[in-house]
Protein backbone atom coordinates (compact mmCIF):
# COMPACT_ATOMS: atom_id res chain seq x y z
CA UNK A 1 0.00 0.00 0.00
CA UNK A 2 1.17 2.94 -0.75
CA UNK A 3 2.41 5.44 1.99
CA UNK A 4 -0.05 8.70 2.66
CA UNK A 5 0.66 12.29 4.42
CA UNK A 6 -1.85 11.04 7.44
CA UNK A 7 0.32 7.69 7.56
CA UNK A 8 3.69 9.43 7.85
CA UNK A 9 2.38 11.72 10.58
CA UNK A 10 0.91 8.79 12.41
CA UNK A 11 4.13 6.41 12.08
CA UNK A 12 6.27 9.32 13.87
CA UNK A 13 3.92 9.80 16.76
CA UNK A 14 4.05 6.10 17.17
CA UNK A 15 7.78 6.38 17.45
CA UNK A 16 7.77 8.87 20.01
CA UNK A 17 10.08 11.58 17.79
CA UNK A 18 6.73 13.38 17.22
CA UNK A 19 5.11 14.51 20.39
CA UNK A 20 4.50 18.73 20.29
CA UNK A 21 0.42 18.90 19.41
CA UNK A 22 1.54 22.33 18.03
CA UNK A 23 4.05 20.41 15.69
CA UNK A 24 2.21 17.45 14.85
CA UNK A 25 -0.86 20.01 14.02
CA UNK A 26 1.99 21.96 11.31
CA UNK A 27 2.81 18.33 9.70
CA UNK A 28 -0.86 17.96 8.87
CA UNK A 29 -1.21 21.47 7.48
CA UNK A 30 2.01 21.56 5.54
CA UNK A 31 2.01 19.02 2.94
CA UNK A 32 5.93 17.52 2.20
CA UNK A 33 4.86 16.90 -1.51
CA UNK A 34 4.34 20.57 -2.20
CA UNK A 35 8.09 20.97 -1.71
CA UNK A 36 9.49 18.44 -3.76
CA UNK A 37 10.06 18.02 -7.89
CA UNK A 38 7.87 15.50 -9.32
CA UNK A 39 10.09 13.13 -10.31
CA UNK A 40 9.83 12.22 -6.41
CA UNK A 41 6.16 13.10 -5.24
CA UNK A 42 5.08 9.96 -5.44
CA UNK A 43 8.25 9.25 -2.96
CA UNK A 44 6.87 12.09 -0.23
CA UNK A 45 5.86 10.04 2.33
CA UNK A 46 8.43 7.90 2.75
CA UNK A 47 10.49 8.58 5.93
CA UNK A 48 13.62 9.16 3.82
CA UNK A 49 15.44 11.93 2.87
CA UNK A 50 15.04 13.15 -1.30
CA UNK A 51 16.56 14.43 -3.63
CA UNK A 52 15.80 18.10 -4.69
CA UNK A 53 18.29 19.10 -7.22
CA UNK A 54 21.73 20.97 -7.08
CA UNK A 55 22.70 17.85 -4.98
CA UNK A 56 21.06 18.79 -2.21
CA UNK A 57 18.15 16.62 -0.21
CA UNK A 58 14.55 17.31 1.31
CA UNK A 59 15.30 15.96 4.94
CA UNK A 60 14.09 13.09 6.24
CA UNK A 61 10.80 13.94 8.42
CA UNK A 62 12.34 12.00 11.21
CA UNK A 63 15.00 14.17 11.85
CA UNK A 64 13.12 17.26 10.81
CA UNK A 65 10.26 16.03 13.82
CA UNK A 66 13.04 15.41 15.84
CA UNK A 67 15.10 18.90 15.54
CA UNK A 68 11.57 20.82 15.77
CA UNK A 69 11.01 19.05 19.07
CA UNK A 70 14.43 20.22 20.37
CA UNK A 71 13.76 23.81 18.73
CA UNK A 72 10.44 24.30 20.50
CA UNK A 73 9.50 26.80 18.21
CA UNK A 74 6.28 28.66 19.24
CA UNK A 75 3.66 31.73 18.18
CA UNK A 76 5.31 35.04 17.92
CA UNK A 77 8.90 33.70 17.69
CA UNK A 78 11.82 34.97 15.14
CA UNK A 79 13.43 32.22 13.93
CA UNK A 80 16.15 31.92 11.55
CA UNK A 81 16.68 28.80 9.47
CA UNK A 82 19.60 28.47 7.49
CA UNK A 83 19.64 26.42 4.63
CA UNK A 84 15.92 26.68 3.20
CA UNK A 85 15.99 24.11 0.53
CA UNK A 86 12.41 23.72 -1.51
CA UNK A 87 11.27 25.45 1.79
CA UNK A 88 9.53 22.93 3.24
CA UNK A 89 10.82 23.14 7.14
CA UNK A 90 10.74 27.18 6.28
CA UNK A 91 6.84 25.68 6.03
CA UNK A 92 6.26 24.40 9.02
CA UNK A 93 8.07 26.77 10.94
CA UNK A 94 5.70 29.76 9.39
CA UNK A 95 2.98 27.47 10.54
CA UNK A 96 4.37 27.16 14.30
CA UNK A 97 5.38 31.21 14.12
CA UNK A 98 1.82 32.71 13.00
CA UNK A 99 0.86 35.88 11.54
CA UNK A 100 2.53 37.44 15.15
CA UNK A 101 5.79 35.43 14.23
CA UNK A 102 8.83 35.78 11.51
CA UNK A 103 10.94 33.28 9.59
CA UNK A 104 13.81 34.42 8.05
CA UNK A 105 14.86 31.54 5.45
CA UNK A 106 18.66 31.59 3.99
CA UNK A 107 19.68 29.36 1.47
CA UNK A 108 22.74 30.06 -0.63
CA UNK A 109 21.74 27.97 -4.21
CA UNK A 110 19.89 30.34 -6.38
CA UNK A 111 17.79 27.90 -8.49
CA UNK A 112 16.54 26.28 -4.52
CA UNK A 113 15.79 29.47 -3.24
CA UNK A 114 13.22 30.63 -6.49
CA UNK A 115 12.03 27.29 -5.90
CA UNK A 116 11.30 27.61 -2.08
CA UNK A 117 9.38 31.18 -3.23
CA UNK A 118 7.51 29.22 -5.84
CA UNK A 119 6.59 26.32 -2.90
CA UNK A 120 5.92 28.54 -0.11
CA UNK A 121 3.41 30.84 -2.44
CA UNK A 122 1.16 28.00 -2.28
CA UNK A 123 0.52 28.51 1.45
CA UNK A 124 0.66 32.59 1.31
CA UNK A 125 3.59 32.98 3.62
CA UNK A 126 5.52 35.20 1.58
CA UNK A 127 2.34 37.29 0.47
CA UNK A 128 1.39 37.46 4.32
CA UNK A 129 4.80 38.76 5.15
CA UNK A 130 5.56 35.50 7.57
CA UNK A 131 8.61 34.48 5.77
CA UNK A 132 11.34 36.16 4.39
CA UNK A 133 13.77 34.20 1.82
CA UNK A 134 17.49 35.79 1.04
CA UNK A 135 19.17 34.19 -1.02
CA UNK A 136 22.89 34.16 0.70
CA UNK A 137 25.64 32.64 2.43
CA UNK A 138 24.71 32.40 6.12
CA UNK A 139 27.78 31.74 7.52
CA UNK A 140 27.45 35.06 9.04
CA UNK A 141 24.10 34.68 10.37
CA UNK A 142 21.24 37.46 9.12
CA UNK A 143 22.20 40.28 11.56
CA UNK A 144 20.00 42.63 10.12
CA UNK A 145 17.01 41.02 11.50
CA UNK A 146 18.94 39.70 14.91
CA UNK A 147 18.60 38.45 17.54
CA UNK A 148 16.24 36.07 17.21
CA UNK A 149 14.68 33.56 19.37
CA UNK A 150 15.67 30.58 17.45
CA UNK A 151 17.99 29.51 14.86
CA UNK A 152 17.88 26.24 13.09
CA UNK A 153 20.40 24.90 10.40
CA UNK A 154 19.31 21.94 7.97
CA UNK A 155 23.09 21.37 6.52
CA UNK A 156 25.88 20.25 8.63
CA UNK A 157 29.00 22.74 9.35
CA UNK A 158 32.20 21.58 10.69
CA UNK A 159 31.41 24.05 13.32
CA UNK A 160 29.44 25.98 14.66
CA UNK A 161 29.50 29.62 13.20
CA UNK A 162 30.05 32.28 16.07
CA UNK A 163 27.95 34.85 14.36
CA UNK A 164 24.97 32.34 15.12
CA UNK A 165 25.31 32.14 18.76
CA UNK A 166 25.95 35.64 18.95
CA UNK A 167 22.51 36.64 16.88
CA UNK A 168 20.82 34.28 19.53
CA UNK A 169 18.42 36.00 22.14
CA UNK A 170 19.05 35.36 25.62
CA UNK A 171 17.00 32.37 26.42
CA UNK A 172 16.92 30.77 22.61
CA UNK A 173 17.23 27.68 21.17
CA UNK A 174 19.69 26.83 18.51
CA UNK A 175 19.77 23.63 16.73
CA UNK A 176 22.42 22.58 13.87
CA UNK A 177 24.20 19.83 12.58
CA UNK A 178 27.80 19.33 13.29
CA UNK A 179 28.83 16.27 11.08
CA UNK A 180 26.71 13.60 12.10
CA UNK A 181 25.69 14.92 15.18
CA UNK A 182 23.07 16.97 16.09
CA UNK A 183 23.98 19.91 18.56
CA UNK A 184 20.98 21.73 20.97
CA UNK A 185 22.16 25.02 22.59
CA UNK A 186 20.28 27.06 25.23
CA UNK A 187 21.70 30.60 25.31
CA UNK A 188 21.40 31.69 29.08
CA UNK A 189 23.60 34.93 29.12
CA UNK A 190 25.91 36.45 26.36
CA UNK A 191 28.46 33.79 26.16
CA UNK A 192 27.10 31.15 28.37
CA UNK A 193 25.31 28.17 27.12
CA UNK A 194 23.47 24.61 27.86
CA UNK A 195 24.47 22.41 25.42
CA UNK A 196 23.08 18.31 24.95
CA UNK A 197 24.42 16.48 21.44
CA UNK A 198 22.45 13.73 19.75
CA UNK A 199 24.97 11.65 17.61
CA UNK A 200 23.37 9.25 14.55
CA UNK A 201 22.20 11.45 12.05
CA UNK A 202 23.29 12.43 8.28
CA UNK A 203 23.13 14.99 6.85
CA UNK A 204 24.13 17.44 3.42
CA UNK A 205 27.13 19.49 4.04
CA UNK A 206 26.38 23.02 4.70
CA UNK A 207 27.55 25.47 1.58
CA UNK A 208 29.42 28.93 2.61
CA UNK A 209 29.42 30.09 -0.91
């Protein structure tokens, strides 16, 4: 049988990575098909990453459940995410955000960033004035619209870039990919942080230029 939107949402509760009612409520409303080519829509609920051109991958909805978990992303938040692919977690976090909220989306390929606008105009984001997509290398963060309350990266550095922990508010959430390991930080005063890693993941190199 073939694998539905209401199945994948179902099979990650059941594993436990999928828990927020606030999340699970922006998987239903954001459809992963939208955001991929359709030479693999008939792949979109499959709990795989796919490809999406320019050698670059949708993520797998596991780990994208499981990072938005660990975010905690909420109404009225700022939230950077780096690395905005077809858009699709750029998506879901607009859903999370609201019309009080703001995404700021960075991805650095030019033909994936049209392609996130063209995605993302389907659910009136962009029109709405939600999300904001630059099309740049966010190595250095996005300090005009700093700080913000969370900052989320879907390609994985070697580090992490200073210029994101210094562009996070006082109390946010940052979580990014450092080689196969997922890092959560919890800024609690300029240069202080909690930090917890989550080793076992893969993921697409992050792109400085």
């Amino acid at each position: 049988m073939k694998a539905t939107h209401r199945q994948l949402i179902e099979d990650l509760i059941l594993s436990g990575v999928l828990r927020t009612p606030a999340i699970i409520a922006a998987f239903e409303a954001i459809d992963r098909l939208d955001f991929l080519p359709p030479s693999e829509r008939g792949q979109a609920y499959l709990n795989e990453p796919l490809p999406i051109g320019f050698g670059q991958t949708i993520s797998q909805p596991r780990t994208v459940a499981f990072m938005l978990e660990k975010l905690a992303p909420a109404l009225g938040h700022k939230i950077l995410d780096i690395g905005s692919g077809s858009g699709w977690q750029t998506a879901l976090l607009a859903q999370l955000v609201g019309s009080t909220g703001k995404v700021i989306g960075l991805e650095v390929i030019p033909e994936l960033c049209q392609l996130s606008r063209q995605n993302l105009a389907r659910y009136n984001f962009l029109r709405r004035g939600t999300v904001e997509l630059h099309c740049q290398n966010a190595a250095k963060g996005f300090l005009a619209a700093a700080p913000f309350d969370r900052i989320i990266s879907a390609a994985s550095a070697a580090t992490l870039p200073p210029a994101w922990l210094e562009q996070l508010k006082i109390g946010g959430r940052l979580v990014a990919p450092v080689d196969s390991t997922i890092i959560f930080r919890r800024k609690t005063a300029p240069d202080k942080f909690v930090q917890k890693i989550f080793p076992g993941f893969a993921f697409v190199p992050f792109v400085g230029e």
